[in-house]
Each structure stands twice: as C-alpha cells, then as structure tokens.
Protein backbone atom coordinates (compact mmCIF):
# COMPACT_ATOMS: atom_id res chain seq x y z
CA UNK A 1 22.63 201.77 125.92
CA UNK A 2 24.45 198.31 127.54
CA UNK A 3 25.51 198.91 131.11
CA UNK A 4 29.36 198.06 130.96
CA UNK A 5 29.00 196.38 134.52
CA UNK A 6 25.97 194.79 134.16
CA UNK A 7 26.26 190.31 133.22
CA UNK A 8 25.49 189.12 129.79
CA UNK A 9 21.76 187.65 129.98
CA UNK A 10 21.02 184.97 127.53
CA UNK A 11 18.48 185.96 124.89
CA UNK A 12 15.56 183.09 124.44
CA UNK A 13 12.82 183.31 121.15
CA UNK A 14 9.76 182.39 122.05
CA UNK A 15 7.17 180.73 119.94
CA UNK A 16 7.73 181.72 116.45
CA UNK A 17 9.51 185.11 117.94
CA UNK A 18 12.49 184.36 115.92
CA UNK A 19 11.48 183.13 112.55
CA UNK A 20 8.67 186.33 112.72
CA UNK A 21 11.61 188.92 113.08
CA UNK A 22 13.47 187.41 109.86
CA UNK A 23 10.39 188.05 108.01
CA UNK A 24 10.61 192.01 108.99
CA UNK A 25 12.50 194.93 106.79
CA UNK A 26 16.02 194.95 106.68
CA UNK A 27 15.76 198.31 108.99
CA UNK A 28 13.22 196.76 111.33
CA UNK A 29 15.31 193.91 111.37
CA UNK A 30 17.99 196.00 112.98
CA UNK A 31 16.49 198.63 115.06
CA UNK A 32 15.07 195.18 116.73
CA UNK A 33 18.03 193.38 117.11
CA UNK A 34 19.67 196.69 118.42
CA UNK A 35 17.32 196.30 121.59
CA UNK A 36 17.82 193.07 121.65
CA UNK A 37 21.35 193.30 121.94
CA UNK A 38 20.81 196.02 124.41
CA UNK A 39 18.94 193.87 126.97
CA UNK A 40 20.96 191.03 126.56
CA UNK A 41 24.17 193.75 127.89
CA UNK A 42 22.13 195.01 130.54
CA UNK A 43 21.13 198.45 128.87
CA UNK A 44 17.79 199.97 127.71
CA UNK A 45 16.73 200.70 123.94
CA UNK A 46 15.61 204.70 123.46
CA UNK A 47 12.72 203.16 122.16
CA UNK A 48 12.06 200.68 124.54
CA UNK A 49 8.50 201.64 126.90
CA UNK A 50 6.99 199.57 129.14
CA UNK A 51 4.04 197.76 127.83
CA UNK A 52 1.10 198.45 130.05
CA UNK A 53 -0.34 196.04 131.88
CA UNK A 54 2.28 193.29 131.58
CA UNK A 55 5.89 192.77 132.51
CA UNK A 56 7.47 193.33 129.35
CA UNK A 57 9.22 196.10 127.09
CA UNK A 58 7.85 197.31 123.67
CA UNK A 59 9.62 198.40 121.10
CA UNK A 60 7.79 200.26 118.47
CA UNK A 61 8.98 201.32 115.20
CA UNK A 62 7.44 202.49 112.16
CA UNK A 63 8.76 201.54 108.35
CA UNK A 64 7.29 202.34 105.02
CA UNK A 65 4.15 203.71 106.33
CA UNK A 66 3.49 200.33 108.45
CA UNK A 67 3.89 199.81 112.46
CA UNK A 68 6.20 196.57 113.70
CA UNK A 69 6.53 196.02 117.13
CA UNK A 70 8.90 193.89 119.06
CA UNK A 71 8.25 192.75 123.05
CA UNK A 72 10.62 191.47 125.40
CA UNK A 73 10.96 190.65 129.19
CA UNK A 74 14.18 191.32 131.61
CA UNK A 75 11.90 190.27 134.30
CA UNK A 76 13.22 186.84 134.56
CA UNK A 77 16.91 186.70 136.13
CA UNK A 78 19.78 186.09 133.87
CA UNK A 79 17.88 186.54 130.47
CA UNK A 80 15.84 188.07 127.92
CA UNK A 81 12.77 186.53 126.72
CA UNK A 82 11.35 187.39 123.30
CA UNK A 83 7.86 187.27 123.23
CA UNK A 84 6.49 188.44 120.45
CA UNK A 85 7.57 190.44 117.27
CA UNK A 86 4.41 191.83 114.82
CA UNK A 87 3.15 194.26 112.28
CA UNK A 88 0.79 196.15 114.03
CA UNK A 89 -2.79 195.53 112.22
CA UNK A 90 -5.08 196.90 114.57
CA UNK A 91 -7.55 199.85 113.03
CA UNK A 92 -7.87 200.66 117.19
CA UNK A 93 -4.99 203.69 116.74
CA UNK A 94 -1.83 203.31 118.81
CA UNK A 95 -3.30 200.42 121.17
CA UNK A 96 -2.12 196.78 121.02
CA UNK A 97 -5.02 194.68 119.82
CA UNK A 98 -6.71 192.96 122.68
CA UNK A 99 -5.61 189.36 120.74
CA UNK A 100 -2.09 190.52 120.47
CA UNK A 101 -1.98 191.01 124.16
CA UNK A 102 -3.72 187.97 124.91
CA UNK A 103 -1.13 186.00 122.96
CA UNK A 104 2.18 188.14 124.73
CA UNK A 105 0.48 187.11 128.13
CA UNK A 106 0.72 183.16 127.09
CA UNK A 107 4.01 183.27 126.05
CA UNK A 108 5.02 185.09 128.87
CA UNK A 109 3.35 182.33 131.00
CA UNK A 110 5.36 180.21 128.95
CA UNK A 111 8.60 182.14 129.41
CA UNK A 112 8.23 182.08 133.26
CA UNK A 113 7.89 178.31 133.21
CA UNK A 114 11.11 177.88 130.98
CA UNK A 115 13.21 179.68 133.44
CA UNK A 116 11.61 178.10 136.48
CA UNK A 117 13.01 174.92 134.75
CA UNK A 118 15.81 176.11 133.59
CA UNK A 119 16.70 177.89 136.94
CA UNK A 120 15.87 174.30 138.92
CA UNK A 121 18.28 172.88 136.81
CA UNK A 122 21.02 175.11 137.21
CA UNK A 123 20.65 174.84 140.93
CA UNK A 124 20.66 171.60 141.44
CA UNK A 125 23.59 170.54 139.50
C-alpha cells in the first residue's frame, strides 16, 4: 500500500530485470508491477518479505502450477532497484537456489555502485 506522504523513488532494472519480467504471465506480469509500483510510492506489497540474508524484498507468486519471483531493494535512497525477476527452478523446496542468490548479490553490488554515481552526480551539480 503507497504511503501518501512518502517521495516518488525512481524505479531502475537491473541487468536483464526488465526484459525477464515481459517474458512472465500476463498475471505475474501484474502482481509484479503492482509491487513495483508500490515501492516506487513509498508503500509495501502484501506479498513483499524480506529476502534473508540480503538487503532486498521478495516477492513470490505462484501461476499455473509454477513459482516466479521478483526482488527489489529500497535500501538505496531515492529509488528502487530491480534486481532480479525468475521462475523459480530449484527442486530444493521453497529456498532460493544458492546460484540465484549468488547472482541477486552481484547485481546488488552493481546497484549500490549506480547510485553511488548517480548520487555523486547529483551532489555536485
């Protein structure tokens, strides 16, 4: 739910982020961009958790008998990274698959260094 008072954050796809969501379901499409949208007004999904371990929000959701999952950061002032968005194909159960981790943790890395540019910019113009 967006919090009315809260500032717009800009919404930034990282890696292939974007053109993986495009590829999803129509409904996983939306339930996605729903959070999305959320984030970006300063409000939480229903579905959004935590994701363990790293400083980023899961959203899972489950569509014709398949898992999709979609993870974002707030963590970084002013904006909403999107990290990763994937069909869940581990046989582990509910747990992310050590290589899906591996790869949210470098584009997180990633993420932080955009908006320590981006941020150096801003303040020194």
């Amino acid at each position: 739910m967006p919090d009315a008072g809260a500032p717009q954050r800009i919404v930034i796809w990282v890696a292939s982020s974007r053109r993986d969501i495009r590829e999803m379901p129509a409904a996983v499409r939306r339930e996605f961009g729903q959070a999305i949208a959320d984030a970006e007004q300063g409000g939480k999904h229903p579905n959004a958790k935590p994701l363990k371990g790293i400083e980023a929000v899961e959203v899972v959701t489950n569509f014709d008998g398949d898992t999709f999952r979609a993870v974002y950061t707030v963590k970084l002032a002013g904006f909403v990274y999107v990290l990763d968005v994937f069909q869940k194909k581990s046989i582990t159960g509910r747990k992310t698959a050590q290589v899906d981790l591996d790869r949210i943790r470098k584009r997180l890395a990633a993420a932080r260094e955009d908006h320590r540019k981006r941020t150096t910019i801003e303040n020194a113009g």
